[in-house]
PDB file of N, CA and C in Angstrom:
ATOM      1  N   UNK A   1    -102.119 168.778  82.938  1.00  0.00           N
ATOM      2  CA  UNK A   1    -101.346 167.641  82.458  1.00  0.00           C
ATOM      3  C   UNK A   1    -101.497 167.517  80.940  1.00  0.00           C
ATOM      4  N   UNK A   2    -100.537 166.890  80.350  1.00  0.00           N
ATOM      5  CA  UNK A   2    -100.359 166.924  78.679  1.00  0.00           C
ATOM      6  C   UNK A   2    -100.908 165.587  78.531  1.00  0.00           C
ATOM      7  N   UNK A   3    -101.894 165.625  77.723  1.00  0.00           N
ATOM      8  CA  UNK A   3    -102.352 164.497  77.226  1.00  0.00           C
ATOM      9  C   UNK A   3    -101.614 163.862  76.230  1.00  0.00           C
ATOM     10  N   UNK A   4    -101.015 162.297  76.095  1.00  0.00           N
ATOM     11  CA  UNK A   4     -99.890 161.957  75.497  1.00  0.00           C
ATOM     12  C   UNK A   4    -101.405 161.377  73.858  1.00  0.00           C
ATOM     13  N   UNK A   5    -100.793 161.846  72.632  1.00  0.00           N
ATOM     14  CA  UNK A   5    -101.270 161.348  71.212  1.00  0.00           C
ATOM     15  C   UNK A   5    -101.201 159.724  70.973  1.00  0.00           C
ATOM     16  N   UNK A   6    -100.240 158.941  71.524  1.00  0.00           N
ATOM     17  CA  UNK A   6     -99.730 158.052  71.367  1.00  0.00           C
ATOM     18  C   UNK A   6     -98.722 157.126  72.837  1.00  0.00           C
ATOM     19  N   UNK A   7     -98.845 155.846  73.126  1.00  0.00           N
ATOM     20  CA  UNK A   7     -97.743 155.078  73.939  1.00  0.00           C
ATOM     21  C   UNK A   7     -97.337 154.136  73.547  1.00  0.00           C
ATOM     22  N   UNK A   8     -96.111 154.245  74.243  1.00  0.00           N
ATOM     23  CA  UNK A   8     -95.023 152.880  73.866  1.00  0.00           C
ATOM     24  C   UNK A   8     -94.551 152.377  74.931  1.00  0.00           C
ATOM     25  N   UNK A   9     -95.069 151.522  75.036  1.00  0.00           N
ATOM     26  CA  UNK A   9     -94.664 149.990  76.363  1.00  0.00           C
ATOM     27  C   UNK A   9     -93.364 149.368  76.083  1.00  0.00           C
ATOM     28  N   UNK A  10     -92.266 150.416  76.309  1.00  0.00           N
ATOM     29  CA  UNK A  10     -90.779 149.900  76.462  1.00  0.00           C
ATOM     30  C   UNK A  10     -90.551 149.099  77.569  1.00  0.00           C
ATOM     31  N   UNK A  11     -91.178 148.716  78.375  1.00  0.00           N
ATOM     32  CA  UNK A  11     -91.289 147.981  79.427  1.00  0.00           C
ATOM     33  C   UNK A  11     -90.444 146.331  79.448  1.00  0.00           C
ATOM     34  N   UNK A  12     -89.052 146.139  80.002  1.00  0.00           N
ATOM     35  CA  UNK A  12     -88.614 145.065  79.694  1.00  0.00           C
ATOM     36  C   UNK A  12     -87.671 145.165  78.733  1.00  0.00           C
ATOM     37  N   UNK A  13     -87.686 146.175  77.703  1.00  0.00           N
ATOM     38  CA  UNK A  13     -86.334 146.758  76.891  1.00  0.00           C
ATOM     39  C   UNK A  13     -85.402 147.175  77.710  1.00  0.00           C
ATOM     40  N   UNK A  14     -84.185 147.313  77.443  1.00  0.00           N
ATOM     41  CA  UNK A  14     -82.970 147.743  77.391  1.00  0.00           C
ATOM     42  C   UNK A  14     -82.094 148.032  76.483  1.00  0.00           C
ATOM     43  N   UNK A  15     -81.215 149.297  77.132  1.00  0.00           N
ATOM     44  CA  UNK A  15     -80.757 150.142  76.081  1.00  0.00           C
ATOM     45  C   UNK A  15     -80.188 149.410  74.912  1.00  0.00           C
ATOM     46  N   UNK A  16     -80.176 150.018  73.627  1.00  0.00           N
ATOM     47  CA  UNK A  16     -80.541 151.179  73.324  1.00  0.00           C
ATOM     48  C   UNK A  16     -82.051 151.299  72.697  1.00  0.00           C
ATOM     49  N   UNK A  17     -83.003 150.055  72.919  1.00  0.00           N
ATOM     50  CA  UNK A  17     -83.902 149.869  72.531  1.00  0.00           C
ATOM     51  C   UNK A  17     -85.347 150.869  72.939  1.00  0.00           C
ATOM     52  N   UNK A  18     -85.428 151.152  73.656  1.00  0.00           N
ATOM     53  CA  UNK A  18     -86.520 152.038  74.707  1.00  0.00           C
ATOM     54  C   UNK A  18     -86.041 153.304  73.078  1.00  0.00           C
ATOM     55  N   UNK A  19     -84.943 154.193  73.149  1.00  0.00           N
ATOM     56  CA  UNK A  19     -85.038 155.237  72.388  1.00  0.00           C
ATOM     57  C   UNK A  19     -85.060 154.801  70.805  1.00  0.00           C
ATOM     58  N   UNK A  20     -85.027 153.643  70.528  1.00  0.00           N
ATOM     59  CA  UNK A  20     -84.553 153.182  69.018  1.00  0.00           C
ATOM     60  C   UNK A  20     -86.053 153.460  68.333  1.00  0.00           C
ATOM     61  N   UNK A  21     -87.173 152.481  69.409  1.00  0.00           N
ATOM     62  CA  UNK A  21     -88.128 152.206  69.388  1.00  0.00           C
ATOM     63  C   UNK A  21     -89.283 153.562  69.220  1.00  0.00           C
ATOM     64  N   UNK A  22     -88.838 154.683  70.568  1.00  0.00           N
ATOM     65  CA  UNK A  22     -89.281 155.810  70.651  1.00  0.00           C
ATOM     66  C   UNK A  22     -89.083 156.635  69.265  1.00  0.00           C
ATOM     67  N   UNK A  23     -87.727 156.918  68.540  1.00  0.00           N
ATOM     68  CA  UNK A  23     -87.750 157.427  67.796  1.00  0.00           C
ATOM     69  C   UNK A  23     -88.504 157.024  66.320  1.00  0.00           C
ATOM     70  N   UNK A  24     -88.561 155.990  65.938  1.00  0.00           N
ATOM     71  CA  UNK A  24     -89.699 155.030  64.939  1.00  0.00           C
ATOM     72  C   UNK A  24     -91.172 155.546  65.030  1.00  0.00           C
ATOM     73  N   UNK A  25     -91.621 155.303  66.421  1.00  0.00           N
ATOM     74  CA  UNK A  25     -92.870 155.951  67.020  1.00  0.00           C
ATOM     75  C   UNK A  25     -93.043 157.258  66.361  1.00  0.00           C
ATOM     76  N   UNK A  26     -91.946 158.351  66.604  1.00  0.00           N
ATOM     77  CA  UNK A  26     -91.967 159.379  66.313  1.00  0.00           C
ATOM     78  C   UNK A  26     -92.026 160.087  65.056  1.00  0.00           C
ATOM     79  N   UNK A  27     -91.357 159.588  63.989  1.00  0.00           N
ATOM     80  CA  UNK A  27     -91.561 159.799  62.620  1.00  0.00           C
ATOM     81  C   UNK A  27     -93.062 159.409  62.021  1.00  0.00           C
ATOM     82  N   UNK A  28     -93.864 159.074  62.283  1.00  0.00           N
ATOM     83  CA  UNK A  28     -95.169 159.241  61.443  1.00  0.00           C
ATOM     84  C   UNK A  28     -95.900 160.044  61.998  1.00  0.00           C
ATOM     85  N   UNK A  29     -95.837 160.827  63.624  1.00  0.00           N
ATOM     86  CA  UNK A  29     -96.527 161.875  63.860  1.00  0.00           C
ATOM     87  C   UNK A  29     -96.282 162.951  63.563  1.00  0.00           C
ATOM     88  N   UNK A  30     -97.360 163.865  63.639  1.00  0.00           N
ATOM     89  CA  UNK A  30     -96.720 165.318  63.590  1.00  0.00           C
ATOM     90  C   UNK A  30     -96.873 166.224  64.590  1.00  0.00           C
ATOM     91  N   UNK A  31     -95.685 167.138  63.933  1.00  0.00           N
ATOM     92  CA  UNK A  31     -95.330 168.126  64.719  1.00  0.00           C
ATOM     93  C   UNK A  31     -96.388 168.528  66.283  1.00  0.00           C
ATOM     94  N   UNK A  32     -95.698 168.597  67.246  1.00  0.00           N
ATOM     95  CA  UNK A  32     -96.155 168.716  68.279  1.00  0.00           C
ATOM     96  C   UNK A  32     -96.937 167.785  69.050  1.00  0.00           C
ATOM     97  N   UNK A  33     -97.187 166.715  68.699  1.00  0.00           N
ATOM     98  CA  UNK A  33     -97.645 165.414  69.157  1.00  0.00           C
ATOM     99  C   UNK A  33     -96.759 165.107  70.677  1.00  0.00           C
ATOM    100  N   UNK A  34     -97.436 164.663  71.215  1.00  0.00           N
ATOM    101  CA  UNK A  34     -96.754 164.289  72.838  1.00  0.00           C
ATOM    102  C   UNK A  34     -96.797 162.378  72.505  1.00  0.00           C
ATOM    103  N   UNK A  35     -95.845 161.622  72.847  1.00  0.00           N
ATOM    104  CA  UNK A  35     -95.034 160.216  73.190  1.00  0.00           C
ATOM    105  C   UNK A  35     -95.286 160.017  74.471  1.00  0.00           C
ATOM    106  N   UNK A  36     -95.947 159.229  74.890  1.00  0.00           N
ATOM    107  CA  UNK A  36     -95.905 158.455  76.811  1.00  0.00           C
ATOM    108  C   UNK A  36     -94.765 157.549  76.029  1.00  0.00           C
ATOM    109  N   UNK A  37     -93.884 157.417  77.157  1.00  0.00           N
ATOM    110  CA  UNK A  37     -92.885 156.079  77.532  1.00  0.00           C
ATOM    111  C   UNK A  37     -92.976 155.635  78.441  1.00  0.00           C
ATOM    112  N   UNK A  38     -93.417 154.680  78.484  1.00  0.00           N
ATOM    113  CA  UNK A  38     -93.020 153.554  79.518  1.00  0.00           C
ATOM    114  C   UNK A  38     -92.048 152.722  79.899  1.00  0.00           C
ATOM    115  N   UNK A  39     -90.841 152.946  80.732  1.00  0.00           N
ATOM    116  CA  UNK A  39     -89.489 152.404  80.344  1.00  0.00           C
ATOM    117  C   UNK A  39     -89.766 151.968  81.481  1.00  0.00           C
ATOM    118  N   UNK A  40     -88.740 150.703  82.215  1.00  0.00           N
ATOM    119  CA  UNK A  40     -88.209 150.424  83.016  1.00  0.00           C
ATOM    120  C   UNK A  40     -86.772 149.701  83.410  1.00  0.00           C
ATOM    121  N   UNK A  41     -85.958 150.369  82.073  1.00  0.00           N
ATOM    122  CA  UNK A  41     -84.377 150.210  82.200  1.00  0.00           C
ATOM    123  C   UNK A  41     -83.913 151.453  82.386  1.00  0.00           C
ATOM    124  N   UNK A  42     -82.884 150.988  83.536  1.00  0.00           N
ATOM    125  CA  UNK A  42     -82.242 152.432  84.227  1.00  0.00           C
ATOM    126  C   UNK A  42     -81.635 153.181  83.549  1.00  0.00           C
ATOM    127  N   UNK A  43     -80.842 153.490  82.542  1.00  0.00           N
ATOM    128  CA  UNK A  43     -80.242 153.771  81.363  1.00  0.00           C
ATOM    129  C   UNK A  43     -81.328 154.670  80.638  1.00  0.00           C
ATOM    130  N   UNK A  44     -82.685 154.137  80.814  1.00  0.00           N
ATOM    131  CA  UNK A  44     -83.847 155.316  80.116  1.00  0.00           C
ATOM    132  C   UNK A  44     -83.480 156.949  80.730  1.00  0.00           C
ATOM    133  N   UNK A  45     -83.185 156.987  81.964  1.00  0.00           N
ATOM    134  CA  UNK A  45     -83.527 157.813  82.848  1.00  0.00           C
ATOM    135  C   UNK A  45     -82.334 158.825  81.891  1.00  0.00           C
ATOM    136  N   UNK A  46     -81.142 158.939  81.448  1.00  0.00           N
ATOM    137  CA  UNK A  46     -80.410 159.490  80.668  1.00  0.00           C
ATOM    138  C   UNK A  46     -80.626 159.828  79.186  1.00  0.00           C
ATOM    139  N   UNK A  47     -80.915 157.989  78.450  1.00  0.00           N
ATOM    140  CA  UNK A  47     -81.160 158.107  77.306  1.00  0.00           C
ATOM    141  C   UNK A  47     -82.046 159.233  76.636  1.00  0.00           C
ATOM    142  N   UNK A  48     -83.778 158.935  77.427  1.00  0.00           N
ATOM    143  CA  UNK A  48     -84.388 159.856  76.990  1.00  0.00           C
ATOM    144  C   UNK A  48     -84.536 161.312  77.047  1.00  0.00           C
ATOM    145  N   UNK A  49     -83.857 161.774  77.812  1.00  0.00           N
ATOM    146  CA  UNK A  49     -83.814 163.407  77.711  1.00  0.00           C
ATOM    147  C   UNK A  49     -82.759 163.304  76.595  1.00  0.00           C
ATOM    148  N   UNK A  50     -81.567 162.867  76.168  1.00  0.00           N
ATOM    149  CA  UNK A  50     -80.357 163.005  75.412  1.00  0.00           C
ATOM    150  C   UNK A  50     -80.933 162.841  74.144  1.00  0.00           C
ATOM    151  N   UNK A  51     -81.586 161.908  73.486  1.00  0.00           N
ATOM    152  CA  UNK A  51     -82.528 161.718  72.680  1.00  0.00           C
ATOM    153  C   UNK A  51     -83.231 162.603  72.238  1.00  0.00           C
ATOM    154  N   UNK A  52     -84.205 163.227  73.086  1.00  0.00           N
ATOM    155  CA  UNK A  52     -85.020 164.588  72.583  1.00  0.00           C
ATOM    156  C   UNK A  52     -84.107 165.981  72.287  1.00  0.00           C
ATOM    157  N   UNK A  53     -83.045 165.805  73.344  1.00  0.00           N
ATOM    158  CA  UNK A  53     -81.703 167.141  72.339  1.00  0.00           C
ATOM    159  C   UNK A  53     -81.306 166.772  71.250  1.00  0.00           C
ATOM    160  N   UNK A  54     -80.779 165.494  71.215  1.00  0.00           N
ATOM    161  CA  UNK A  54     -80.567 165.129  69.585  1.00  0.00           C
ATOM    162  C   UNK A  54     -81.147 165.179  68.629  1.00  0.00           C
ATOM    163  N   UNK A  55     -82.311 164.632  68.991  1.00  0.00           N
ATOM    164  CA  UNK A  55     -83.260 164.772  67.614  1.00  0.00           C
ATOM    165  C   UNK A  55     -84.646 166.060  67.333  1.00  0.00           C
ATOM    166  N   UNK A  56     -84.260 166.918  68.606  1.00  0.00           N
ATOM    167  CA  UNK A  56     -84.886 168.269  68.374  1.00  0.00           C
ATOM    168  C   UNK A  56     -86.279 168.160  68.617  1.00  0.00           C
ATOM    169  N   UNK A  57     -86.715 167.287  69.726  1.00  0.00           N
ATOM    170  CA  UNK A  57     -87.810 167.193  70.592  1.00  0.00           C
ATOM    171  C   UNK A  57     -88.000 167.945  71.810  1.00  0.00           C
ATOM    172  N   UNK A  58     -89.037 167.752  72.131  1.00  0.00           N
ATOM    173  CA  UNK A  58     -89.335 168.565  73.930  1.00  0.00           C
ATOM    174  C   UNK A  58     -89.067 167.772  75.078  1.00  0.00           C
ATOM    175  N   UNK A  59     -88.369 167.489  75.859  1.00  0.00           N
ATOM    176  CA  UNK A  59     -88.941 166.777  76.665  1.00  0.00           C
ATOM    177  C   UNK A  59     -89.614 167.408  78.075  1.00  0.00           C
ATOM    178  N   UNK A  60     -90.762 166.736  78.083  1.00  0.00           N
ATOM    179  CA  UNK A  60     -91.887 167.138  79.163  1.00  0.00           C
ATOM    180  C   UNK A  60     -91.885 166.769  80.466  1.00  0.00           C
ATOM    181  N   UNK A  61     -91.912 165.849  80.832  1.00  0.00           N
ATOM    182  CA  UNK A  61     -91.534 165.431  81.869  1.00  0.00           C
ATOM    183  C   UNK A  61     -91.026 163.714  82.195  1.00  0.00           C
ATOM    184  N   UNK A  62     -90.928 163.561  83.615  1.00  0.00           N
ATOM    185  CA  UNK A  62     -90.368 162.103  83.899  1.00  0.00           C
ATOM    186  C   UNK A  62     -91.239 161.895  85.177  1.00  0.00           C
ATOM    187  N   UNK A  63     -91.718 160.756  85.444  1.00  0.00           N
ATOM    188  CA  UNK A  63     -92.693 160.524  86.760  1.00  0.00           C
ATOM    189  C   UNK A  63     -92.088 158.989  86.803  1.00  0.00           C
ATOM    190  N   UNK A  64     -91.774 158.871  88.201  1.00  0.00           N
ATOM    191  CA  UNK A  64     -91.128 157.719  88.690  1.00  0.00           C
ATOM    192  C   UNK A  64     -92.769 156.882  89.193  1.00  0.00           C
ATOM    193  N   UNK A  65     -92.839 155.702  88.725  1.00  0.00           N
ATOM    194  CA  UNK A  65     -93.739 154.886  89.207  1.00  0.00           C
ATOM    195  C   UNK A  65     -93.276 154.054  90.052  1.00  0.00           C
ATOM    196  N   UNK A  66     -94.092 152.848  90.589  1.00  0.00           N
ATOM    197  CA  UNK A  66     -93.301 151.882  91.367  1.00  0.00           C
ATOM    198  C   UNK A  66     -92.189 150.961  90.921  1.00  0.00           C
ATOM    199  N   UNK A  67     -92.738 150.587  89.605  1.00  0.00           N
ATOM    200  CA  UNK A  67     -91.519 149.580  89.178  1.00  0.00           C
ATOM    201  C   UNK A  67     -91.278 150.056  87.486  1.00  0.00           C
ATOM    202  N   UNK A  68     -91.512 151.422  87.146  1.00  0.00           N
ATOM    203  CA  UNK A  68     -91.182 152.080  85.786  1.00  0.00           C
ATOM    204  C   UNK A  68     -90.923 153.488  86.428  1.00  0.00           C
ATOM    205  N   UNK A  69     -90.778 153.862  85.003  1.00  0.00           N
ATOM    206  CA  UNK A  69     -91.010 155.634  84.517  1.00  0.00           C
ATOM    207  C   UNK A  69     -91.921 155.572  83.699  1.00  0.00           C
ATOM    208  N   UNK A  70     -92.291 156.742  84.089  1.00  0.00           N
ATOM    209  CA  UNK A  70     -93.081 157.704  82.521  1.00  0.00           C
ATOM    210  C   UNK A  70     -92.365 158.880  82.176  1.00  0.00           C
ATOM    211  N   UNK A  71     -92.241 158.940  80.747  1.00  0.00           N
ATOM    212  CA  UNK A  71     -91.661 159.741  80.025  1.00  0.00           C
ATOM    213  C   UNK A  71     -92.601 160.651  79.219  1.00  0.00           C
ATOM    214  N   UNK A  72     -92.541 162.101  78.943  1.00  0.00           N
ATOM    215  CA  UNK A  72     -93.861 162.284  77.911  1.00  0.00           C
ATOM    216  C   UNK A  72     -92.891 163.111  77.170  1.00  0.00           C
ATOM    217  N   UNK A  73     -92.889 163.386  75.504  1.00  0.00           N
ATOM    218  CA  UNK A  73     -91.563 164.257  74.538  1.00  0.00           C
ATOM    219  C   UNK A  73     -92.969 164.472  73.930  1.00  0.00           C
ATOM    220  N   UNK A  74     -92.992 165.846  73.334  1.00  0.00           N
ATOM    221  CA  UNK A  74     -93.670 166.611  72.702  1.00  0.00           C
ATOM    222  C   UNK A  74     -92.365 166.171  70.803  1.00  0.00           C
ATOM    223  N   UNK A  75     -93.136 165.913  70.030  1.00  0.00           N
ATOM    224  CA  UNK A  75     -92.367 166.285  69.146  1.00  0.00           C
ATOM    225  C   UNK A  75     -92.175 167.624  68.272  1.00  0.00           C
ATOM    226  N   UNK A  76     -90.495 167.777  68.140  1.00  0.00           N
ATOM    227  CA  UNK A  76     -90.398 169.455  67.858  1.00  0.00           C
ATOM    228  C   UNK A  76     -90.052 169.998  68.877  1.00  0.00           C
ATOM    229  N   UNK A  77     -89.526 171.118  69.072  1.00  0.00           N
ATOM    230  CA  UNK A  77     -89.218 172.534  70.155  1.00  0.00           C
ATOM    231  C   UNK A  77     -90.559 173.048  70.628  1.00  0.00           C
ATOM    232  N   UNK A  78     -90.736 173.441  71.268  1.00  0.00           N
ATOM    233  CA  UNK A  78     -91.865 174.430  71.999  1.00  0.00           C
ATOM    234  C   UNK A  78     -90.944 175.709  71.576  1.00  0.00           C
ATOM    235  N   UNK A  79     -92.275 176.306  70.918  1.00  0.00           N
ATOM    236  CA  UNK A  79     -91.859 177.685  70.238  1.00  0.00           C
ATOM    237  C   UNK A  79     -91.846 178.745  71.244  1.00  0.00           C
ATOM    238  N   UNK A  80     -91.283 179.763  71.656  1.00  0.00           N
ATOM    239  CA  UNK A  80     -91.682 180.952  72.501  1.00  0.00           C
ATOM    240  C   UNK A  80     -92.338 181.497  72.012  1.00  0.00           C
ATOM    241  N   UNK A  81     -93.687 181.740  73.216  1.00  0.00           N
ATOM    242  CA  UNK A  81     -95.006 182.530  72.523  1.00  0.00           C
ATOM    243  C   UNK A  81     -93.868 184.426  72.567  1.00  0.00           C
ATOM    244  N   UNK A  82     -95.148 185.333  71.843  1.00  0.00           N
ATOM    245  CA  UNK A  82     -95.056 186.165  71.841  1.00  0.00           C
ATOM    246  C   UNK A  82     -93.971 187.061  70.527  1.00  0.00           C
TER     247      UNK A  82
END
């Protein structure tokens, strides 16, 4: 499992706030840093993968909780080894 650098308790946001918020987060780390999200507006479930193509992030995965998601974006591409 990827240990997340940083979280953001979007919890209770709605769009377009969850990614507005995420991306803010994201500009003072660096490169390759992993983001937990914590969303629980349905609209996340799109936003945030669309988000990490746009702005040239990873996204890692999505885990459905009981009454959220978790989101984890690596910032940056994952390079191909070799």
């Amino acid at each position: 499992m990827t240990e997340p650098d940083l979280t953001l308790d979007a919890l209770g946001l709605l769009c377009p706030l969850p990614v507005l918020k995420a991306r803010k987060r994201m500009e003072p780390l660096p490169e390759g840093s992993v983001l937990r999200i914590l969303a629980d507006d349905p609209a996340a479930i799109i936003d945030v993968p669309h988000f990490c193509n746009e702005a040239g992030h990873t996204f890692l995965s999505l885990e459905d909780e009981t009454t959220h998601q978790v989101y984890l974006i690596r910032k940056g591409r994952i390079k191909a080894q070799g």
